[in-house]
Protein backbone atom coordinates (compact mmCIF):
# COMPACT_ATOMS: atom_id res chain seq x y z
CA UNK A 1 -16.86 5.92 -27.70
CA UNK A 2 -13.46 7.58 -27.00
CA UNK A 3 -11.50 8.64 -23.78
CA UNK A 4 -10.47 11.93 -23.46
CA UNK A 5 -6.68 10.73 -22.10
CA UNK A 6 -3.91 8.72 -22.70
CA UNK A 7 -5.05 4.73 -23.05
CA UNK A 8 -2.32 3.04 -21.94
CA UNK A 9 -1.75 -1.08 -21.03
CA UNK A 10 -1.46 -1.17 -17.35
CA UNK A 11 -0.68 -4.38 -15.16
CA UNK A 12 -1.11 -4.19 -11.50
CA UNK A 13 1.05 -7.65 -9.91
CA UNK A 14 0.34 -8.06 -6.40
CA UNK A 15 2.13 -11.35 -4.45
CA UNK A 16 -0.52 -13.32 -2.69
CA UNK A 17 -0.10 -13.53 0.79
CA UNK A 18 3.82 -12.64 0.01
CA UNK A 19 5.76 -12.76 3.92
CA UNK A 20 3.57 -16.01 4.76
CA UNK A 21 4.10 -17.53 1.07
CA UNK A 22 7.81 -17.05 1.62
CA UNK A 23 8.16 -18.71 4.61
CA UNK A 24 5.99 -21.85 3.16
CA UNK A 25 8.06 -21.86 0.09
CA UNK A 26 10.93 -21.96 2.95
CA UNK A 27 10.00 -24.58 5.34
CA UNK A 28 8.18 -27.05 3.32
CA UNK A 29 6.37 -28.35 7.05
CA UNK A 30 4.32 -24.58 7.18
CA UNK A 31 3.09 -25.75 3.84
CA UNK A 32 -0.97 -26.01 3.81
CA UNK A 33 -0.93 -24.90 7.94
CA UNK A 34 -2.47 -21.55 8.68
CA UNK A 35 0.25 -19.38 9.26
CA UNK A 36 0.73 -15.79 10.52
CA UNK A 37 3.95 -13.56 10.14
CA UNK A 38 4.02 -11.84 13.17
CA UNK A 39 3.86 -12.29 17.25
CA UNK A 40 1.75 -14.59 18.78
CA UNK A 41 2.35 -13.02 22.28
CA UNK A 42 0.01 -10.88 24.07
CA UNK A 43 1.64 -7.94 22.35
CA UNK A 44 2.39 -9.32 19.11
CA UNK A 45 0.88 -8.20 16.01
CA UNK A 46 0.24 -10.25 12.91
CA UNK A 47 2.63 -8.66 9.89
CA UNK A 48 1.39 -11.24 7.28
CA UNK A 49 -1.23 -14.02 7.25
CA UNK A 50 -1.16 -17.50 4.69
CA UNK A 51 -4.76 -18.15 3.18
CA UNK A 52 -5.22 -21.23 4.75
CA UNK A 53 -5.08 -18.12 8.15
CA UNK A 54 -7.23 -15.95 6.32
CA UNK A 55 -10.25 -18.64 6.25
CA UNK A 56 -10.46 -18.10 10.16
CA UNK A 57 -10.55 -14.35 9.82
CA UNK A 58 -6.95 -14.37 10.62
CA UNK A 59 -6.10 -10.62 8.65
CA UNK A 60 -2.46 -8.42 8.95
CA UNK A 61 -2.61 -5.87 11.69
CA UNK A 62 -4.78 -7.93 13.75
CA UNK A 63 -3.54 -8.57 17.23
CA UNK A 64 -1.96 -11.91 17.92
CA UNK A 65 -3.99 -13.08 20.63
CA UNK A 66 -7.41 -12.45 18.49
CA UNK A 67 -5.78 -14.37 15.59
CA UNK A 68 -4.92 -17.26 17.95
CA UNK A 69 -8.24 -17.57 19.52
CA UNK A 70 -9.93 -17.42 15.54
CA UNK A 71 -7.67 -20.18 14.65
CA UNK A 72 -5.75 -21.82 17.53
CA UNK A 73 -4.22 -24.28 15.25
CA UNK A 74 -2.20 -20.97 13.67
CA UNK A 75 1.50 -20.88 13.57
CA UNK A 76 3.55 -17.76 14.20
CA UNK A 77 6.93 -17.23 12.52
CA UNK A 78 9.02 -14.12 13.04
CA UNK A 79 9.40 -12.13 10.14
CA UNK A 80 12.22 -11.98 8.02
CA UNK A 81 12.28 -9.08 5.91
CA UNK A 82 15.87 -8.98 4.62
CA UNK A 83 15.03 -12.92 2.95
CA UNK A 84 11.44 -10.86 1.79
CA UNK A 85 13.25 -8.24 0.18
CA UNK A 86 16.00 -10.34 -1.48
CA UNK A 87 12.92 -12.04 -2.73
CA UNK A 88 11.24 -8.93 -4.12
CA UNK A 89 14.52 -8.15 -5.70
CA UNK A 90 14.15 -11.08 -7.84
CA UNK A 91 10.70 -10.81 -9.04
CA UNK A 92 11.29 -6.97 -9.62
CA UNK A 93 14.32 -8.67 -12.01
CA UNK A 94 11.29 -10.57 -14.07
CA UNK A 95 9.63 -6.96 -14.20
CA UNK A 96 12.55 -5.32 -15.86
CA UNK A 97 12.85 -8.07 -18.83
CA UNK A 98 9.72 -6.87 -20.12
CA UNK A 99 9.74 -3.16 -19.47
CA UNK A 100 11.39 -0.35 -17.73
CA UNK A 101 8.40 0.93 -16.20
CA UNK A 102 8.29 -0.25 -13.21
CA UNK A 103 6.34 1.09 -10.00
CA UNK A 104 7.16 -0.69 -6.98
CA UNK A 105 4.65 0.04 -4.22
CA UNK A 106 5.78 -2.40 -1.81
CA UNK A 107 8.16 -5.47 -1.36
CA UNK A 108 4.91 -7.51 -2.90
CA UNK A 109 2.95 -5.51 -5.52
CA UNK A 110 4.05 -2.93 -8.84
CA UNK A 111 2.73 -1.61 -11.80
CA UNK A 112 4.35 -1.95 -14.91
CA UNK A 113 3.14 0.20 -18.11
CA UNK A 114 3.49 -2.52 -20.99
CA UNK A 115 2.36 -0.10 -23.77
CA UNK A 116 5.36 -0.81 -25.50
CA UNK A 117 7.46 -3.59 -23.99
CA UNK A 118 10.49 -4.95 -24.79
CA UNK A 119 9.32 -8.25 -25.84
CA UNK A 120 7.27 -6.85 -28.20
CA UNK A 121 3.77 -8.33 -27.17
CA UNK A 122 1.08 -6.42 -27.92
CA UNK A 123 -1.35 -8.28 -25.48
CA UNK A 124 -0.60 -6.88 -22.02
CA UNK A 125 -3.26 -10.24 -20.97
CA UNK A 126 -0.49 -12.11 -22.05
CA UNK A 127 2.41 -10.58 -20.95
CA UNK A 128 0.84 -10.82 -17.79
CA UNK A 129 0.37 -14.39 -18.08
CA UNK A 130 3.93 -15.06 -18.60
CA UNK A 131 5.54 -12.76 -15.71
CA UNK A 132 3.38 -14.71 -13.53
CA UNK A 133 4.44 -18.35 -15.21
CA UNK A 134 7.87 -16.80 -14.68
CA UNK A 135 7.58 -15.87 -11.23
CA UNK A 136 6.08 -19.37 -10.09
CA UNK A 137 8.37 -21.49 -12.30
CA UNK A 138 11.70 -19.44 -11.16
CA UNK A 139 10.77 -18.75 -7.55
CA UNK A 140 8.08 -21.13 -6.67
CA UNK A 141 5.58 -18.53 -5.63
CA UNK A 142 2.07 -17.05 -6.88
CA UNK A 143 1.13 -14.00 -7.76
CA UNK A 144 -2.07 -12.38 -9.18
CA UNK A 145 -2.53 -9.59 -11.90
CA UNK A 146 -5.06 -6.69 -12.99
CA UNK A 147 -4.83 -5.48 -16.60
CA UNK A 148 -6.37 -2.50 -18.14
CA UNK A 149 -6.37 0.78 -19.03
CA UNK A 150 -4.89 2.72 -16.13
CA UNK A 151 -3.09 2.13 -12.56
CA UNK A 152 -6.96 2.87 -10.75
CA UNK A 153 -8.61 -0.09 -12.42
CA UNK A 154 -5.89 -2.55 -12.91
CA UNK A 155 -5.35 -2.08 -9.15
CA UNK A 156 -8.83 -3.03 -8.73
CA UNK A 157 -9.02 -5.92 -10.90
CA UNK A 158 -5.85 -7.81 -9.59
CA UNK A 159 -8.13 -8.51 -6.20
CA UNK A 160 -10.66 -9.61 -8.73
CA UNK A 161 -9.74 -13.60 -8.94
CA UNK A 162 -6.61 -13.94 -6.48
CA UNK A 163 -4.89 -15.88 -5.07
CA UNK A 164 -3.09 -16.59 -8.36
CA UNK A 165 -5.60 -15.77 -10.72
CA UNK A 166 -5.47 -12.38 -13.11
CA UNK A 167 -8.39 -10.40 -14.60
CA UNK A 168 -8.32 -7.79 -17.84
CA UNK A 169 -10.86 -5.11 -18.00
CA UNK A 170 -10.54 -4.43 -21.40
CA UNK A 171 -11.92 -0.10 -22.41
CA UNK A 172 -14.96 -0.97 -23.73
CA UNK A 173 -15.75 -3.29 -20.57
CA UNK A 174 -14.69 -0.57 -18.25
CA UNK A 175 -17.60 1.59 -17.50
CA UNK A 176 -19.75 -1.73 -16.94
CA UNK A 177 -16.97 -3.24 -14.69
CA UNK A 178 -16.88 0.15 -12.15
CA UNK A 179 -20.83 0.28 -12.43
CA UNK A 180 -21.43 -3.28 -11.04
CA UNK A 181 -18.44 -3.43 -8.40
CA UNK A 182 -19.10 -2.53 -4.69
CA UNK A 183 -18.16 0.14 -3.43
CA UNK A 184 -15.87 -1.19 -0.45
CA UNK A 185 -13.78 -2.37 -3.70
CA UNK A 186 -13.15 1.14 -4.61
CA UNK A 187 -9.28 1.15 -4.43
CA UNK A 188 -9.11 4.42 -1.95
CA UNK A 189 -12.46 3.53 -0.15
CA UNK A 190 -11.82 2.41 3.14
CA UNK A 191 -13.85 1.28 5.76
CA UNK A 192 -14.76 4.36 7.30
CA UNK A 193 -15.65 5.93 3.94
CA UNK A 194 -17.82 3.14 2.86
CA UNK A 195 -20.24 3.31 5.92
CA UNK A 196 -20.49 7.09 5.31
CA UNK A 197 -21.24 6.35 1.54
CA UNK A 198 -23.65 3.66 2.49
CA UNK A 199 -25.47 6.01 4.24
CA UNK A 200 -25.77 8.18 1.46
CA UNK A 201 -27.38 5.42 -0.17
CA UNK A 202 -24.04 4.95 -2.03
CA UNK A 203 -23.83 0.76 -2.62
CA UNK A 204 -21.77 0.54 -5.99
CA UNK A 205 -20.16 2.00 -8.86
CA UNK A 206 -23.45 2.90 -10.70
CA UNK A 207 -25.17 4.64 -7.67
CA UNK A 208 -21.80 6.62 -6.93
CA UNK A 209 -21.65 7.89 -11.18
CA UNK A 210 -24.91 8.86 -10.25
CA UNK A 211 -23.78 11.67 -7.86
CA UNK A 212 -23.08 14.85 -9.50
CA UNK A 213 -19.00 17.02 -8.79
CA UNK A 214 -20.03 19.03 -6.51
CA UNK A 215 -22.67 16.58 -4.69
CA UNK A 216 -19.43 14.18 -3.94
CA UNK A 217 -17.02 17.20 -3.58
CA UNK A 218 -19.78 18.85 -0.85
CA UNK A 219 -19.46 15.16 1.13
CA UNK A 220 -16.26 14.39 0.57
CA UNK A 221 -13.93 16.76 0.18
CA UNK A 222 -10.95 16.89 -2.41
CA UNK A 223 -11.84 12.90 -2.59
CA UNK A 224 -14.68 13.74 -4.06
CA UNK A 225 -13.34 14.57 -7.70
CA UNK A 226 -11.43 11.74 -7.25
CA UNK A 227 -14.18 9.60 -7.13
CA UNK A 228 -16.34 11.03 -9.85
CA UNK A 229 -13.13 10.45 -12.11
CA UNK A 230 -12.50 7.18 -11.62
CA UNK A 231 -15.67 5.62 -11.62
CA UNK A 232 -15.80 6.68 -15.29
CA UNK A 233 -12.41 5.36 -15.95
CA UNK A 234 -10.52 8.42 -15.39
CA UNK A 235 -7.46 8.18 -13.85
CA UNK A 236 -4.36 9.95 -15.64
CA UNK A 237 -1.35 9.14 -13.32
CA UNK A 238 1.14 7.83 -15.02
CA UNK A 239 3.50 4.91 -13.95
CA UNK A 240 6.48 6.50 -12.19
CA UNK A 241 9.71 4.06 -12.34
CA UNK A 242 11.32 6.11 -9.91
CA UNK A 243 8.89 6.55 -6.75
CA UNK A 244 10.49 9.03 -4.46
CA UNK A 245 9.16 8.93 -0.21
CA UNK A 246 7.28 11.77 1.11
CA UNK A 247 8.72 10.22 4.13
CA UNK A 248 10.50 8.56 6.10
CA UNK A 249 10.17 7.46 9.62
CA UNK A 250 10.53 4.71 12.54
CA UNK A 251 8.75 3.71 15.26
CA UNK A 252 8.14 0.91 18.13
CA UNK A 253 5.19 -0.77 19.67
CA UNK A 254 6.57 -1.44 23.61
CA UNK A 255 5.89 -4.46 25.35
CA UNK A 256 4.02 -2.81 28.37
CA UNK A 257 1.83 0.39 27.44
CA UNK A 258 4.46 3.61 28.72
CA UNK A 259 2.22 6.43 31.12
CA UNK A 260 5.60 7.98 32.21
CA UNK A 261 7.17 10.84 29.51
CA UNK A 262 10.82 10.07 30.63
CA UNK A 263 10.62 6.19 29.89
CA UNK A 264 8.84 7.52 26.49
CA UNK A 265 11.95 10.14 26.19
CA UNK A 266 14.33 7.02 26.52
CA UNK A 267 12.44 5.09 23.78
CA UNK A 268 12.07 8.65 21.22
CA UNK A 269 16.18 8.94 21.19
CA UNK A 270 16.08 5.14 20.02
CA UNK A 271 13.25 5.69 17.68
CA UNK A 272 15.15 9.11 16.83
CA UNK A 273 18.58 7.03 16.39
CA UNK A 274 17.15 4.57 13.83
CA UNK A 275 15.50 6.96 11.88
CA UNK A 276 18.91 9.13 11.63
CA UNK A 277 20.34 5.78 10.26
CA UNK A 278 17.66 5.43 7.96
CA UNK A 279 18.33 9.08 6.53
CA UNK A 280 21.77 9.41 5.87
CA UNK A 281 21.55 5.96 4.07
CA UNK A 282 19.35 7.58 2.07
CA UNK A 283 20.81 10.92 1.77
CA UNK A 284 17.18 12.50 2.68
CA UNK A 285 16.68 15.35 4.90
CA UNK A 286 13.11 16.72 6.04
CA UNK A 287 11.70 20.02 7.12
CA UNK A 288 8.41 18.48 8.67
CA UNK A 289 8.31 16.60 11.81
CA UNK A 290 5.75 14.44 12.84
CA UNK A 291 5.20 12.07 15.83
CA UNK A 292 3.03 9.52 16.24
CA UNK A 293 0.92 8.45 19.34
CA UNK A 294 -1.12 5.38 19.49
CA UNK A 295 -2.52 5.01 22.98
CA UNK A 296 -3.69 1.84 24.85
CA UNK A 297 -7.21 2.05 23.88
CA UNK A 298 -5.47 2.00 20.12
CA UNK A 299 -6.52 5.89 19.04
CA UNK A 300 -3.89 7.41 17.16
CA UNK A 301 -2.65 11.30 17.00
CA UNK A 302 0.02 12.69 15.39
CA UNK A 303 1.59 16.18 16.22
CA UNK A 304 3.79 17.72 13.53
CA UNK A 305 6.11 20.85 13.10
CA UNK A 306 7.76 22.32 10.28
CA UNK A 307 10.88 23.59 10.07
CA UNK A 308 12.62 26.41 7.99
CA UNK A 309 15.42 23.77 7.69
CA UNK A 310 16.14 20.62 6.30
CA UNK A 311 17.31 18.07 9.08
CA UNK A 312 18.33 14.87 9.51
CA UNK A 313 20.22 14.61 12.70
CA UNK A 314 19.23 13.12 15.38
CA UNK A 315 19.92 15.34 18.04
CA UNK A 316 17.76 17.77 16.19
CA UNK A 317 15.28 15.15 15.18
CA UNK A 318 15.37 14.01 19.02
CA UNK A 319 14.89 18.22 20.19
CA UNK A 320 11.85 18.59 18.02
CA UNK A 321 10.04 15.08 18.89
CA UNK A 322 10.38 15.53 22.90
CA UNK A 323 8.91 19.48 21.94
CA UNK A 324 5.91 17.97 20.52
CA UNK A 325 5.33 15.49 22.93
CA UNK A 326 5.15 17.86 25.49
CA UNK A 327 2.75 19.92 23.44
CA UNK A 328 -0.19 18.53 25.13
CA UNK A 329 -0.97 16.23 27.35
CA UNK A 330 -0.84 12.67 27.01
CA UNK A 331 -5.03 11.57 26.79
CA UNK A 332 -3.95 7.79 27.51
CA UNK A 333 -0.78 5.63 28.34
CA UNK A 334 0.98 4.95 25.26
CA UNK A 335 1.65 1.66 23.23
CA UNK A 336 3.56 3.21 20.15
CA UNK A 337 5.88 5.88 19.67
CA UNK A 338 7.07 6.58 16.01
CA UNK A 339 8.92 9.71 14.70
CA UNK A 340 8.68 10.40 10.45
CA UNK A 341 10.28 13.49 8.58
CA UNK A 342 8.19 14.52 5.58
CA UNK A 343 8.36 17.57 3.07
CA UNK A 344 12.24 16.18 1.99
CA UNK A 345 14.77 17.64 -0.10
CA UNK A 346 14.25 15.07 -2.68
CA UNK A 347 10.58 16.00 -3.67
CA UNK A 348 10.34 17.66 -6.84
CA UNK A 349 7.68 19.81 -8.67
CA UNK A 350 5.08 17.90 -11.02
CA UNK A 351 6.01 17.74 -14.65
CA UNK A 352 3.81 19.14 -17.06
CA UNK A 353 0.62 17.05 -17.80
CA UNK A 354 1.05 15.04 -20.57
CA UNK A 355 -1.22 16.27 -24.25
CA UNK A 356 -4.61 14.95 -23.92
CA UNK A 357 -5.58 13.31 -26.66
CA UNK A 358 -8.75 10.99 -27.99
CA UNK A 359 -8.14 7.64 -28.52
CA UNK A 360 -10.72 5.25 -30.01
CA UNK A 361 -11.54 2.07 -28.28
CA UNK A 362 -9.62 -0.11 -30.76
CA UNK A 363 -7.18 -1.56 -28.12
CA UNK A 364 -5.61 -4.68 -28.21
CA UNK A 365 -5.35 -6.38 -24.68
């Protein structure tokens, strides 16, 4: 058998439970408590949640007051994301000894293309195996790992045996793996997209290979070809060292839900303030402006505008948000205000695929 694309080593490294591990490896008395990153008041919102949390259902984005009545034993802690980031610096440091090719998605999880490395290993199971030695013995934290063939299943298989555990799918097991795994473990399935595949009688990999291009494109959407690719091990994006934003934005959940526009015009020209900051640190302007609404009852709707014009001042940034909030009218009172500029001057075209070319499954992992 022989893949019609680039084979290449891929290892996914996601932190387990990174913010709340952090603050345990911090304050040795949080050790073994369940512990949420986040607010516990009425309007807080857990950021971050330790596993010992997790066992009472205790998940990120959850509100505080349903995580404390899960678990009423839990312990907040404010986050501290310049300490989380000086962190992530450091592990990203471990990355870059054993390749260039470094991905960072988030303060807590990368890819790295091994291929070729710099320490020469050809076994990416055991290059993963020491960055994750490395990581525990120099910063006193866990992480967990997915190794295969492309970015699509080595995402995947780092959920497979965390917390600090790691799992290789190696190319002839790859078909086999995606066949047998549910689909809610799809990496781009979410929750709303599983029901609606459930209903299609949809349970796993095998029943969605099953499902012919333009059966899943018809139901789907553009998703669709996604979905037909990967579940037969096709996914050709390459890692990209240097990850540039489609966007950039700020926002601000308020302490009491807002049903008067001019207290929501006071907090947009904070919102639009910060995000100006944010900006020019970057040097990143934006034609597209979008703001976000969540309401009380916790919909969300977004109302965007683009621009001839690249901006990034906040004047202009401020004239354009209180436009678009006036657009329509409000449906609810309003918890969350945010403002984001997309479509920047910094996005460039796609390079040129790279040659596709058969590769026999004779790959050491």
């Amino acid at each position: 058998m022989s893949y019609d694309f680039p084979l290449r080593k891929i290892i996914h490294v996601d932190m387990d439970a990174f913010y709340a591990s952090v603050e345990q490896l911090d304050r040795p008395e949080l050790r073994g408590k369940p512990l949420a990153v986040g607010g516990g008041e009425k309007r807080g919102v857990v950021s971050a949640a330790s596993y010992e949390a997790r066992r009472f259902g205790v998940r990120s984005a959850m509100s505080g007051y349903l995580a404390k009545r899960n678990c009423p034993d839990l312990v907040f802690v404010k986050p501290r994301f310049a300490r989380y980031k000086e962190i992530s610096q450091q592990i990203r440091q471990i990355f870059y000894d054993y390749t260039d090719l470094v991905e960072p998605l988030s303060l807590d999880e990368a890819y790295l293309d091994v291929t070729v490395n710099k320490k020469g290993n050809p076994s990416a199971t055991l290059v993963a195996t020491e960055i994750r030695k490395r990581i525990l013995d120099e910063l006193g934290l866990t992480a967990s790992a997915g190794i295969s063939i492309n970015k699509f299943i080595a995402k995947v298989a780092s959920d497979y045996n965390k917390p600090n555990g790691q799992k290789t799918v190696n190319p002839e097991e790859v078909v086999p793996f995606l066949e047998a795994l549910e689909i809610r473990k799809f990496y781009g399935v979410g929750k709303v997209t599983a029901e609606k595949m459930y209903k299609l009688g949809i349970f796993n990999g095998k029943d969605l290979k099953e499902k012919s291009l333009d059966y899943l494109e018809d139901h789907f959407g553009k998703s669709g070809s996604f979905y037909y690719k990967v579940v037969r091990g096709i996914h050709e994006s390459a890692v990209k060292p240097h990850r540039t934003p489609k966007s950039v934005g700020a926002e601000r959940t308020f302490s009491e839900n807002l049903s008067s526009e001019i207290f929501m015009l006071q907090r947009l020209e904070s919102i639009a303030t910060e995000l100006e900051k944010r900006l020019k640190k970057s040097g990143i302007a934006g034609k597209t402006i979008t703001l976000k609404i969540k309401y009380s009852d916790f919909t969300l709707q977004t109302r965007s505008k683009t621009l001839p014009y690249f901006i990034a001042d906040k004047d202009l940034i401020l004239e354009m948000a209180k436009e678009l909030l006036y657009q329509e009218e409000l449906q609810n009172s309003v918890r969350l205000l945010g403002i984001s500029l997309s479509n920047l001057n910094t996005e460039k075209k796609d390079p040129p695929k790279e040659e596709m070319v058969s590769v026999q499954l004779k790959f050491d992992f």
